[in-house]
N, C-alpha and C. Protein backbone atom coordinates (compact mmCIF):
# COMPACT_ATOMS: atom_id res chain seq x y z
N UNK A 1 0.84 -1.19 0.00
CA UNK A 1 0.00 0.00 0.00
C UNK A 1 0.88 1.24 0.00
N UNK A 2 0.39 2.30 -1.13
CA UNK A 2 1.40 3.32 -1.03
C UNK A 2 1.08 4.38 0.21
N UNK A 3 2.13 5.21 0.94
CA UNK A 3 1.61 6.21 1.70
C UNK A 3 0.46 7.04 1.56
N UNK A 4 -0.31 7.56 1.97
CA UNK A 4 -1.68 8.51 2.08
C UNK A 4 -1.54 9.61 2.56
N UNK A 5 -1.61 10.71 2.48
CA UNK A 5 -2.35 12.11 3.35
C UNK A 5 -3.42 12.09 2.87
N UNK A 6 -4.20 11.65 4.03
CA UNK A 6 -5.90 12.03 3.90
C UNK A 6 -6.07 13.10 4.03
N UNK A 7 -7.17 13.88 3.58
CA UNK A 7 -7.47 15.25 4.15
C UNK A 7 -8.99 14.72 4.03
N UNK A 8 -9.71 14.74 5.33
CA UNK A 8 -10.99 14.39 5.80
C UNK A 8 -11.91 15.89 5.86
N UNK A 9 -12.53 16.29 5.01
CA UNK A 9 -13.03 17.86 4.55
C UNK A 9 -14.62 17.84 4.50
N UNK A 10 -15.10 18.89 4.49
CA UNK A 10 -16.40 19.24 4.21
C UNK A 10 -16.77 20.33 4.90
N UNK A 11 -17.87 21.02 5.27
CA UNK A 11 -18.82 21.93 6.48
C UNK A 11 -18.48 21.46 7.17
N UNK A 12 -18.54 22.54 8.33
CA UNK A 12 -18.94 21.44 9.77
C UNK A 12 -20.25 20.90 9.56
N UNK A 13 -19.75 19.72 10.91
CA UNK A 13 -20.81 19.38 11.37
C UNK A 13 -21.54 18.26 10.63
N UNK A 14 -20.46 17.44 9.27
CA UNK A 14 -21.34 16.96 8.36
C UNK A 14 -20.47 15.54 8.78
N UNK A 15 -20.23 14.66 9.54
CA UNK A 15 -19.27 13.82 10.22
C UNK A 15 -18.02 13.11 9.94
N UNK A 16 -17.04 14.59 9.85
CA UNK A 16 -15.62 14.64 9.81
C UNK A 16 -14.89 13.81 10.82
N UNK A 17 -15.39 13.54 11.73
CA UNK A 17 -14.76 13.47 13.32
C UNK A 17 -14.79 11.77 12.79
N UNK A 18 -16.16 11.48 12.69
CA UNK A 18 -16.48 10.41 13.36
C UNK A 18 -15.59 9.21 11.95
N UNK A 19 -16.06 9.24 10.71
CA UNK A 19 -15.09 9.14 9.44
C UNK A 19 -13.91 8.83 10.14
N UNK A 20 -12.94 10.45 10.65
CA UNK A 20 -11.51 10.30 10.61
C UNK A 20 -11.42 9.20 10.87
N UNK A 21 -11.70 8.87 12.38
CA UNK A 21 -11.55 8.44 13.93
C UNK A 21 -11.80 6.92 13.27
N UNK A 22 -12.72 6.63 12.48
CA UNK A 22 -12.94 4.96 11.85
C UNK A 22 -12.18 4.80 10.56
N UNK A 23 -11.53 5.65 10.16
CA UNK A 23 -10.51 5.16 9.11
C UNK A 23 -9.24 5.46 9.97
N UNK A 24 -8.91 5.81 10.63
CA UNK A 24 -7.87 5.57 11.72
C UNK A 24 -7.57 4.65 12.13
N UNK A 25 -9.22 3.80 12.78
CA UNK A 25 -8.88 2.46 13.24
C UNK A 25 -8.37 1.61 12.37
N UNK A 26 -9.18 1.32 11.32
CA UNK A 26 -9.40 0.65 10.41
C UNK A 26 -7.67 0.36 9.51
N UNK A 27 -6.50 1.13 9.39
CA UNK A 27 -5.50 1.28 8.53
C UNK A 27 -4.47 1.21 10.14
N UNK A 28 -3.51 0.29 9.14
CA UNK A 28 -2.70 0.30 10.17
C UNK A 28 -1.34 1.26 9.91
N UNK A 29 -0.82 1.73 11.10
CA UNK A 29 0.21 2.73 11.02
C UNK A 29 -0.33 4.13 10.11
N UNK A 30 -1.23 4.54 10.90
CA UNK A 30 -1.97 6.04 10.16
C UNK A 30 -1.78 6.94 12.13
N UNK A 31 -1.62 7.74 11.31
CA UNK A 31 -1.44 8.90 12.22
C UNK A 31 -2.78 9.88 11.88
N UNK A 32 -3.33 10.06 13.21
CA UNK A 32 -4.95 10.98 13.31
C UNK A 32 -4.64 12.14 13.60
N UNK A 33 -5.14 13.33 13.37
CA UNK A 33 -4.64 14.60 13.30
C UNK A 33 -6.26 15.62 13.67
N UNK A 34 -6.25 16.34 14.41
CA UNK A 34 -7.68 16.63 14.59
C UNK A 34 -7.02 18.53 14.52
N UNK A 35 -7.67 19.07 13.44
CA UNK A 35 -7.78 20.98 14.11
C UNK A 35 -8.09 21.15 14.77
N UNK A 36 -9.22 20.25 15.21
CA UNK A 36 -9.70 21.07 16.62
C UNK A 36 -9.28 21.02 17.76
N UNK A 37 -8.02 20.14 17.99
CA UNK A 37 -7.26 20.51 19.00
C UNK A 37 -6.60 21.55 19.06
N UNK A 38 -6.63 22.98 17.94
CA UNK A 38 -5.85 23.82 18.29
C UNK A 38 -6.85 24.96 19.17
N UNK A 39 -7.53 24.48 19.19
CA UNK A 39 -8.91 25.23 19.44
C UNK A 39 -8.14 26.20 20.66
N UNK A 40 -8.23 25.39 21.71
CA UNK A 40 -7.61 26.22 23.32
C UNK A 40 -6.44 27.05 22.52
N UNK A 41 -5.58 26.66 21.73
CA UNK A 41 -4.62 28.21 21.36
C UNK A 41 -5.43 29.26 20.98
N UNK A 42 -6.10 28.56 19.90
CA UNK A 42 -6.97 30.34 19.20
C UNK A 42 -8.03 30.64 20.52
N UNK A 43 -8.42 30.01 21.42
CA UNK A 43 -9.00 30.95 22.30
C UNK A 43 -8.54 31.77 23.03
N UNK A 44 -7.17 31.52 23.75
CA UNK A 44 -5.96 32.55 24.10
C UNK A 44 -5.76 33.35 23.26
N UNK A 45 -5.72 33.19 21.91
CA UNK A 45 -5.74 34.30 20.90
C UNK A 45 -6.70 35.12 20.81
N UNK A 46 -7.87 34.68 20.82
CA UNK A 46 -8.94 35.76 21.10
C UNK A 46 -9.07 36.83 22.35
N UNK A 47 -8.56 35.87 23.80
CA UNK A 47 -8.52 36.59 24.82
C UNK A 47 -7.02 37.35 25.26
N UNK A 48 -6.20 37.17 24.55
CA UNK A 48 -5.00 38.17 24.20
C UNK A 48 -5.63 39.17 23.73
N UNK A 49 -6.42 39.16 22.94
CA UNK A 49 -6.63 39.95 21.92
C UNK A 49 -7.81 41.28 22.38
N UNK A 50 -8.62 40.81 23.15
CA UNK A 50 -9.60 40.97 23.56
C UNK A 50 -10.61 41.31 22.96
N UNK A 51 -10.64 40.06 22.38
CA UNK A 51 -11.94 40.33 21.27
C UNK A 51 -12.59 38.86 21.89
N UNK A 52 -14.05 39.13 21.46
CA UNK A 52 -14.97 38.06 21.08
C UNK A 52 -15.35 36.55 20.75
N UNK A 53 -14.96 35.61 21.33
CA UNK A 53 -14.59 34.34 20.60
C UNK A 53 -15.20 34.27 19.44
N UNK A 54 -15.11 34.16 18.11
CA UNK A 54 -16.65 33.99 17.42
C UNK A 54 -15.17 33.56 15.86
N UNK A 55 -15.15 32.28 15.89
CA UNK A 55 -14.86 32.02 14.43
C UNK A 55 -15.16 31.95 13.21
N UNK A 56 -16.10 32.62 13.26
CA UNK A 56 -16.53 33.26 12.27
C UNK A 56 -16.56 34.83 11.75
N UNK A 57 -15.41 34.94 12.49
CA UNK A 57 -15.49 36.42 12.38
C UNK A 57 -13.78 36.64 11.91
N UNK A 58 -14.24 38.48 11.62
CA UNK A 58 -12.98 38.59 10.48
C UNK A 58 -11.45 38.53 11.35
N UNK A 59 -11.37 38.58 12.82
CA UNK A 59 -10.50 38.86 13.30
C UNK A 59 -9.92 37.29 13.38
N UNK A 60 -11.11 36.21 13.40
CA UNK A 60 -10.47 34.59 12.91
C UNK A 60 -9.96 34.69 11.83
N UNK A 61 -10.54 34.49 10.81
CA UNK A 61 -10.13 35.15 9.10
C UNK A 61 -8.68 35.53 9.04
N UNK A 62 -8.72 36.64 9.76
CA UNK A 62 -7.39 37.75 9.18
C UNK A 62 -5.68 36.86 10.28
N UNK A 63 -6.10 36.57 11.45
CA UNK A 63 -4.67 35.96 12.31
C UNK A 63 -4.78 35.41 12.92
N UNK A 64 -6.21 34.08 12.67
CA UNK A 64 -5.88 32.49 13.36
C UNK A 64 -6.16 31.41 11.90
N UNK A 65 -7.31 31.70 11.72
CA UNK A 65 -7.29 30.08 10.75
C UNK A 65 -6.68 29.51 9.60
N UNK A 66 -5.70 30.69 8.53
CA UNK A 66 -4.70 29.96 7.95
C UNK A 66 -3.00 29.06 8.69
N UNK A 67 -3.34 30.05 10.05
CA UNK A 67 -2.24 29.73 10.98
C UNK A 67 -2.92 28.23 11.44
N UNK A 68 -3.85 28.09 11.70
CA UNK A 68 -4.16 26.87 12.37
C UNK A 68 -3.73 25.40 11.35
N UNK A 69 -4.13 25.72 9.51
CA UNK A 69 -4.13 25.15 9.09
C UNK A 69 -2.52 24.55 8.93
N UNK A 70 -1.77 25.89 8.56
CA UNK A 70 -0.57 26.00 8.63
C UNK A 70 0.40 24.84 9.35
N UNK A 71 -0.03 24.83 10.95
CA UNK A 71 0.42 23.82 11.95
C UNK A 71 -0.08 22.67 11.74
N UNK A 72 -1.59 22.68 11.12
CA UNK A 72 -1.96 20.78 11.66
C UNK A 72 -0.85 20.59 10.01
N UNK A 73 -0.77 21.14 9.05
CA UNK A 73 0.03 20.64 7.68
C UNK A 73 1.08 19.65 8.31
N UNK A 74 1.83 20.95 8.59
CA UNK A 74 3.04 20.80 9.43
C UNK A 74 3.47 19.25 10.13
N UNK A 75 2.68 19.31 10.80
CA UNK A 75 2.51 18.09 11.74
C UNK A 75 2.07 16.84 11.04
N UNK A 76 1.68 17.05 9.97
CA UNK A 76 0.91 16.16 9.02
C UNK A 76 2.49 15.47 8.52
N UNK A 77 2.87 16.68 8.04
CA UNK A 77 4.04 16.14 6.65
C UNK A 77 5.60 16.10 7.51
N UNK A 78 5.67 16.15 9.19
CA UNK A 78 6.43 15.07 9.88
C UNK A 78 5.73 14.25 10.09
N UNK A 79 4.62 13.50 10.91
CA UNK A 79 4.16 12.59 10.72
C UNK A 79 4.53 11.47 9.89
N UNK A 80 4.00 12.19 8.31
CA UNK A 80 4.03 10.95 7.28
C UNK A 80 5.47 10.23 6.91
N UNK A 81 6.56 11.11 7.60
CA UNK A 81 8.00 10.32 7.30
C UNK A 81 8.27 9.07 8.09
N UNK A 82 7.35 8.39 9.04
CA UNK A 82 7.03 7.57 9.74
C UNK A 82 5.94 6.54 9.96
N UNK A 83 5.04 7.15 9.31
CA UNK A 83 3.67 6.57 8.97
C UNK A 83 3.54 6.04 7.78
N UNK A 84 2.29 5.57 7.62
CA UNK A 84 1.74 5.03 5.93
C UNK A 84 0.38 5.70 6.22
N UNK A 85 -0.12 6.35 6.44
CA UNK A 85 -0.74 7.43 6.42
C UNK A 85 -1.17 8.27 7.77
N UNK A 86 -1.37 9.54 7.18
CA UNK A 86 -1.68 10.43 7.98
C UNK A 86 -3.50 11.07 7.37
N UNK A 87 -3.80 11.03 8.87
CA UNK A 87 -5.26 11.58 8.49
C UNK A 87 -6.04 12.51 9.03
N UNK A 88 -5.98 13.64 8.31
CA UNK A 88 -6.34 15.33 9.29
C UNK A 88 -7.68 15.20 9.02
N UNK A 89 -8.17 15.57 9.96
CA UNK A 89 -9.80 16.18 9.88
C UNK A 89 -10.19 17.38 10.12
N UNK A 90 -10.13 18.21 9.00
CA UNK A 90 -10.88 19.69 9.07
C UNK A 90 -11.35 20.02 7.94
N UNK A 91 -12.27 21.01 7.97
CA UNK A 91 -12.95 21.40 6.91
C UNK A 91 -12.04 21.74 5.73
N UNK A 92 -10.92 22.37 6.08
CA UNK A 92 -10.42 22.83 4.35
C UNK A 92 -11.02 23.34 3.12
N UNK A 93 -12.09 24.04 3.50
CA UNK A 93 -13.39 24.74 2.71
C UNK A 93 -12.48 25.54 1.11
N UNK A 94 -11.51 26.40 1.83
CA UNK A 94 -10.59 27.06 0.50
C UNK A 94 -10.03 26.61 0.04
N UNK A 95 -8.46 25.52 0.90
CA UNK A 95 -7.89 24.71 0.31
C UNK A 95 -8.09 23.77 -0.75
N UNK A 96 -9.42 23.09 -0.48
CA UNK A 96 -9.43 21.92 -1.57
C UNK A 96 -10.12 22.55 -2.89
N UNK A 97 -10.92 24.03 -2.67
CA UNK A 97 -10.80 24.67 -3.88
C UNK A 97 -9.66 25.41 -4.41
N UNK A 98 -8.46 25.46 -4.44
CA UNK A 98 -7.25 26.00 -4.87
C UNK A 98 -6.68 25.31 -5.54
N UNK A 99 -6.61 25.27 -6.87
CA UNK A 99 -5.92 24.18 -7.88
C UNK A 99 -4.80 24.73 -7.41
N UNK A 100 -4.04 25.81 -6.43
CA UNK A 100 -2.69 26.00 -6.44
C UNK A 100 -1.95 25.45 -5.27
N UNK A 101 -3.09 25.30 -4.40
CA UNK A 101 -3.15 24.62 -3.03
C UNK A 101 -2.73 23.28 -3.42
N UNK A 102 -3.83 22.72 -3.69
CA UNK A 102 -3.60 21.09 -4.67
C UNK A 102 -2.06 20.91 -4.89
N UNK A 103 -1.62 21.45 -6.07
CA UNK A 103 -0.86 21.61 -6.87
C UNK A 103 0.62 21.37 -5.65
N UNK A 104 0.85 22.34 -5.17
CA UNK A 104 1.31 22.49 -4.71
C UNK A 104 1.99 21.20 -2.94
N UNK A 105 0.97 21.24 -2.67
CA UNK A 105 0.56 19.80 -1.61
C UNK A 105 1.20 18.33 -1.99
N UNK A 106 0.80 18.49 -3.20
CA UNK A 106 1.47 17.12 -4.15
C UNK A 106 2.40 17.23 -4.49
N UNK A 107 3.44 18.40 -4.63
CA UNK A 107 4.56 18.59 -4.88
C UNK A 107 5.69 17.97 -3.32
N UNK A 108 5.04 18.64 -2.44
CA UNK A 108 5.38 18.53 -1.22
C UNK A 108 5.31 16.46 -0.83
N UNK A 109 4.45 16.21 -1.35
CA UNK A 109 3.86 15.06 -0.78
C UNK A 109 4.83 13.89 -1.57
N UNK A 110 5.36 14.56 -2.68
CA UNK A 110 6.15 13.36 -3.53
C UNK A 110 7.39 13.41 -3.09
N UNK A 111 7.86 14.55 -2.39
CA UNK A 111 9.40 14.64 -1.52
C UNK A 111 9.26 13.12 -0.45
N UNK A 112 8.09 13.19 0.16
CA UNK A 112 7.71 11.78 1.19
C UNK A 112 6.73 10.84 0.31
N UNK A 113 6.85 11.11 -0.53
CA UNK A 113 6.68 9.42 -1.54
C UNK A 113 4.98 8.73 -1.00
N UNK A 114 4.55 9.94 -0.98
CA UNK A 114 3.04 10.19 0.01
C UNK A 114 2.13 10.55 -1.33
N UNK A 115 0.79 9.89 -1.11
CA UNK A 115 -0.08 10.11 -2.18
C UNK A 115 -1.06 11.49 -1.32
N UNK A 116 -1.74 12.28 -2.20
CA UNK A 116 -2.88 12.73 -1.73
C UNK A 116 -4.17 11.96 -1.87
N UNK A 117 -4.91 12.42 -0.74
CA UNK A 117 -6.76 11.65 -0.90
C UNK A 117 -7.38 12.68 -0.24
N UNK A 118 -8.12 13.09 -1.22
CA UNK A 118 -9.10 14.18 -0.72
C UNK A 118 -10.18 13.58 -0.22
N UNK A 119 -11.14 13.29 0.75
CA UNK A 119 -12.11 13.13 1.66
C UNK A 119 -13.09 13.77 1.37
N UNK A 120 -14.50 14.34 0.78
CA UNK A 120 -15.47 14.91 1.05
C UNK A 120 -16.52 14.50 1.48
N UNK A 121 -16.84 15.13 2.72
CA UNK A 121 -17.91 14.24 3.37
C UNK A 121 -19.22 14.97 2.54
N UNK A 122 -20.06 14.04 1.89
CA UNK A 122 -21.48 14.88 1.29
C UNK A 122 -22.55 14.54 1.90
N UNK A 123 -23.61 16.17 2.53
CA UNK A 123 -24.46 16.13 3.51
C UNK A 123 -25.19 17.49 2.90
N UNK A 124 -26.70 17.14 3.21
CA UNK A 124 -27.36 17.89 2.97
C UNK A 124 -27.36 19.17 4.05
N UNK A 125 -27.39 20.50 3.38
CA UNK A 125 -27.37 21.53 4.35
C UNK A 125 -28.38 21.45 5.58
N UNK A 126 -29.29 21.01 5.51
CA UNK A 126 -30.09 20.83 6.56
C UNK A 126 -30.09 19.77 7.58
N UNK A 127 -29.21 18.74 6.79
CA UNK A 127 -28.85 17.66 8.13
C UNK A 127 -27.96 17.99 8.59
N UNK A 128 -27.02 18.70 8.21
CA UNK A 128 -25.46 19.28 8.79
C UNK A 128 -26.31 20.25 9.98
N UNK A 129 -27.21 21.00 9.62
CA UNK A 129 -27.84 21.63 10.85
C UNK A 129 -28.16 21.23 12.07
N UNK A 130 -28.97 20.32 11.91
CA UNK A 130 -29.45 19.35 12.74
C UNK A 130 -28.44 18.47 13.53
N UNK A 131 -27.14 18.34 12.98
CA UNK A 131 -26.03 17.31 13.36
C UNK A 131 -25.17 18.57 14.66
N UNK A 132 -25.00 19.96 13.69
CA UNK A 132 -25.07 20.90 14.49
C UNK A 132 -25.62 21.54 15.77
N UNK A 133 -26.98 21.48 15.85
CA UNK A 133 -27.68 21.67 16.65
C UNK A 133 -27.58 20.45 18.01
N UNK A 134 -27.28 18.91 16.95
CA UNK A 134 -27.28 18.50 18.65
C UNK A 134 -25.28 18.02 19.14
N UNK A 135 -24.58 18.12 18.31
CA UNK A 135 -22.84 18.70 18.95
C UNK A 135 -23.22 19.63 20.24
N UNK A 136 -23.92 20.62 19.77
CA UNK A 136 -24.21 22.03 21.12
C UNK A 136 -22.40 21.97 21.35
N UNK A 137 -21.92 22.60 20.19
CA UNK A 137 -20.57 23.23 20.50
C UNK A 137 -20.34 24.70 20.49
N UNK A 138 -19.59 24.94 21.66
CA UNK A 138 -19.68 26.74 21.47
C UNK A 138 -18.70 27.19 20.11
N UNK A 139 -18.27 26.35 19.40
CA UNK A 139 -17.67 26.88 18.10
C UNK A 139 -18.74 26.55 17.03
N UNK A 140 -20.05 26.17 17.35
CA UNK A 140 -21.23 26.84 16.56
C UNK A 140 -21.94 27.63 16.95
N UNK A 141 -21.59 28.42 17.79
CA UNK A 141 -23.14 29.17 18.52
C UNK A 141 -23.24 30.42 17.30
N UNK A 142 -22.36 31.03 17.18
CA UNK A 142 -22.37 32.04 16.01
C UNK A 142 -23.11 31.68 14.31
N UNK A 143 -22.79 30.59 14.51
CA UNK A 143 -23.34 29.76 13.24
C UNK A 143 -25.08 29.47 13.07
N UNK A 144 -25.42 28.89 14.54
CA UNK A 144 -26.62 28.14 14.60
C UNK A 144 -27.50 29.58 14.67
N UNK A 145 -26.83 30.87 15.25
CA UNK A 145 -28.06 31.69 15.33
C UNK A 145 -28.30 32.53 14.82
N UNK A 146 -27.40 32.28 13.25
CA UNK A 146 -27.11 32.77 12.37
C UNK A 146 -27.31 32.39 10.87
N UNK A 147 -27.89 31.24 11.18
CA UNK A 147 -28.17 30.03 10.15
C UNK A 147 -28.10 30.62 9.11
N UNK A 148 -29.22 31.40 8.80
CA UNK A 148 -29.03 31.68 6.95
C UNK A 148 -27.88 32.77 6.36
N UNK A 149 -27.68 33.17 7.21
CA UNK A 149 -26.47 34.09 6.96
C UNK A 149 -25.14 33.17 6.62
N UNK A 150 -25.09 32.62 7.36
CA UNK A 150 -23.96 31.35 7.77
C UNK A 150 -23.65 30.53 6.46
N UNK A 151 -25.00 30.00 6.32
CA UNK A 151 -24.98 28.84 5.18
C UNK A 151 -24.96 29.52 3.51
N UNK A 152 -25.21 30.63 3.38
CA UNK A 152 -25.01 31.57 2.34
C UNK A 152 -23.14 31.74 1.83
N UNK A 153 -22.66 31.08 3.15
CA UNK A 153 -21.27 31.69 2.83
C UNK A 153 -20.38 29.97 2.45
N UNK A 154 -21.68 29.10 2.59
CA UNK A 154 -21.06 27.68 2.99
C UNK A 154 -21.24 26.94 1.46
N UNK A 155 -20.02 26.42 0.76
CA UNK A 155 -20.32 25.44 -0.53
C UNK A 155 -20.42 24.34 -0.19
N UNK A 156 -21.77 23.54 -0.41
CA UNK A 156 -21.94 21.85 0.19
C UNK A 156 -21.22 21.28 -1.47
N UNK A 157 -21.17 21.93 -2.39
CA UNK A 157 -20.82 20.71 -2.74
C UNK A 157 -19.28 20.44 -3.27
N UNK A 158 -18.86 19.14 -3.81
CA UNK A 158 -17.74 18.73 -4.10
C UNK A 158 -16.89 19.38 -4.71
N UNK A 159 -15.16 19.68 -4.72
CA UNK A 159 -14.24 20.27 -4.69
C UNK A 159 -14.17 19.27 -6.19
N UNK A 160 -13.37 20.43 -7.09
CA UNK A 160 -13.48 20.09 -8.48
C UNK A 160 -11.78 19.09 -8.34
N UNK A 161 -11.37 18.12 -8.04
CA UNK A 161 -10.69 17.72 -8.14
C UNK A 161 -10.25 16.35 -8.50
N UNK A 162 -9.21 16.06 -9.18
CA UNK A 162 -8.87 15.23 -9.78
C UNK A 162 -9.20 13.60 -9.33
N UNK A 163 -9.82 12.87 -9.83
CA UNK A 163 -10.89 11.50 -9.60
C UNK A 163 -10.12 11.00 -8.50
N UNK A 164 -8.64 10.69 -9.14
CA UNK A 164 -7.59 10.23 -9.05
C UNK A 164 -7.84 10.33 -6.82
N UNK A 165 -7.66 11.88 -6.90
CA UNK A 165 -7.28 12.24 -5.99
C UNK A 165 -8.22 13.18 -4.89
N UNK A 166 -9.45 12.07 -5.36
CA UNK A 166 -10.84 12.75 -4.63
C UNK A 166 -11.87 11.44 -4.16
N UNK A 167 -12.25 11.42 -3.13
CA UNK A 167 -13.55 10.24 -3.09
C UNK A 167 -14.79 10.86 -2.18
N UNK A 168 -15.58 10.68 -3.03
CA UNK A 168 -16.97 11.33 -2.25
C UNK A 168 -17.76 10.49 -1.37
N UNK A 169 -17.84 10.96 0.20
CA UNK A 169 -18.58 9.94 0.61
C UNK A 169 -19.72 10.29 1.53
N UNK A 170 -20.56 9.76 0.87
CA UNK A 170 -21.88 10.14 1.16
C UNK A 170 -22.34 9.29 2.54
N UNK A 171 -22.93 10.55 3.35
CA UNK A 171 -23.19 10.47 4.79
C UNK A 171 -24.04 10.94 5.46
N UNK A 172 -25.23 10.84 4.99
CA UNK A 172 -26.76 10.75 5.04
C UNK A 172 -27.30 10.05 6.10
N UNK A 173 -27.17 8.56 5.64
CA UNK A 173 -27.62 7.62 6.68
C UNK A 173 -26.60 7.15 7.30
N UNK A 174 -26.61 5.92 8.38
CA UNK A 174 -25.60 4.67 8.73
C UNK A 174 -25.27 4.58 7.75
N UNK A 175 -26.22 3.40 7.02
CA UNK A 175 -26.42 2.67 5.95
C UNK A 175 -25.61 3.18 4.65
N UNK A 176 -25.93 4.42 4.54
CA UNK A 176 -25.00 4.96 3.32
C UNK A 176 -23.78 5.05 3.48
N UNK A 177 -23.44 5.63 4.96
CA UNK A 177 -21.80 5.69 5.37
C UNK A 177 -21.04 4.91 5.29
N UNK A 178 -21.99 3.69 5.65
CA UNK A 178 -21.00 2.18 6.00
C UNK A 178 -20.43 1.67 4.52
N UNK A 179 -21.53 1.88 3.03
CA UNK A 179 -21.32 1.56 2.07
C UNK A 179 -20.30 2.28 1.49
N UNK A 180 -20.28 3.50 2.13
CA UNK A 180 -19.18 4.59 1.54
C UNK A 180 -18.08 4.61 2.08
N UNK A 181 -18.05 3.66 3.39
CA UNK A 181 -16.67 3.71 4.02
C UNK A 181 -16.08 2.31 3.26
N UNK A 182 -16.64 1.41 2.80
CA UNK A 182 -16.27 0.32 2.77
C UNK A 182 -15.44 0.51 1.45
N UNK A 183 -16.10 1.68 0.55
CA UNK A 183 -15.56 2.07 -0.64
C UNK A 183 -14.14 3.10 -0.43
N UNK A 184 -14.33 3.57 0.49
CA UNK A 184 -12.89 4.23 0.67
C UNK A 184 -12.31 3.57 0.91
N UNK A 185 -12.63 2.41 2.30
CA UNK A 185 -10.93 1.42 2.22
C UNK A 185 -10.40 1.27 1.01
N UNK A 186 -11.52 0.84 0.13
CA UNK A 186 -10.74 -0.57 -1.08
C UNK A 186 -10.20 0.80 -1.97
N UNK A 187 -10.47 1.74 -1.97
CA UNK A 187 -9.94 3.39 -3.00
C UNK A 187 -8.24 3.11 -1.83
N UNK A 188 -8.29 3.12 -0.91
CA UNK A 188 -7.29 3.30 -0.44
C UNK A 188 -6.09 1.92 -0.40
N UNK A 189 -6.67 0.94 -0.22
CA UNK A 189 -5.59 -0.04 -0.49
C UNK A 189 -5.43 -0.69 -1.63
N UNK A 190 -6.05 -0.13 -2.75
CA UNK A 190 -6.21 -0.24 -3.83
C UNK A 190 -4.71 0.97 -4.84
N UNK A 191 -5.13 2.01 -3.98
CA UNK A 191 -4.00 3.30 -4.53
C UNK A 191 -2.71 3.30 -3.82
């Protein structure tokens, strides 16, 4: 099996976590990688700052969340010099639209002899709500009471990227997930 960087992507709230965390188990010698452990830094960042927690706002935007992404990379691409895959779970909403991002990632990724796999979890905007609503995480409260504003700014669907180096998995039901996970293993020990 060749090396992997997963990148486990979508909205929140559409089940990034739960995915990672079972293709983690599932592969042996994979390294799990979560953003949202940087969470407690950017909240010191906010309260340095003395602003507002609210990640959704421009002061996140402008000097925490490319930084956040920045580090879990980081950690990703030591990782994989040890692993046979590594598997981040975060949204990556811009990234996986950036053919330069892409581009670029894979350049990086062939120095460690590492494939890319793009992850998209596909969920209807309104069940991502609902999945939202019962998390009850304070890194949605800005979101949930904000809903249509929120989701105006949100693309549900799939990142235009190469077949090769994309698998869509649909996560609706159990039932659909399980069929869609079963299809990512064999995409993955297959590539």
């Amino acid at each position: 099996m060749a090396k992997h960087f997963i990148l486990i992507t979508s909205p929140p709230a559409c089940g990034k976590t739960r995915l990672a965390k079972r293709l983690a188990s599932q592969l042996s010698n994979a390294v799990y990688l979560d953003k949202d452990s940087l969470i407690p830094l950017s909240k010191q960042i906010f309260k340095v700052a003395h602003k507002p927690y609210n990640r959704s706002s421009e002061f996140f935007k402008k000097n925490i969340r490319d930084f956040e992404y920045e580090v879990i990379i980081n950690q990703g691409m030591d990782a994989i010099k040890y692993a046979d895959a590594v598997i981040i779970n975060a949204p990556f909403r811009k990234e996986v639209r950036s053919p330069e991002f892409i581009a670029d990632f894979k350049e990086r990724l062939k120095k460690v002899d590492a494939k890319l796999l793009v992850v998209w979890i596909s969920v209807a905007p309104e069940l991502c709500r609902k999945r939202m609503f019962k998390r009850n995480s304070d890194r949605d409260k800005w979101k949930i009471e904000h809903w249509e504003e929120y989701v105006k700014t949100v693309n549900f669907d799939a990142p235009n990227i190469a077949e090769e180096e994309l698998f869509i998995h649909k996560n609706s039901t159990d039932d659909e997930a399980d069929e869609h996970f079963e299809r990512l293993l064999e995409k993955i020990k297959n590539g």
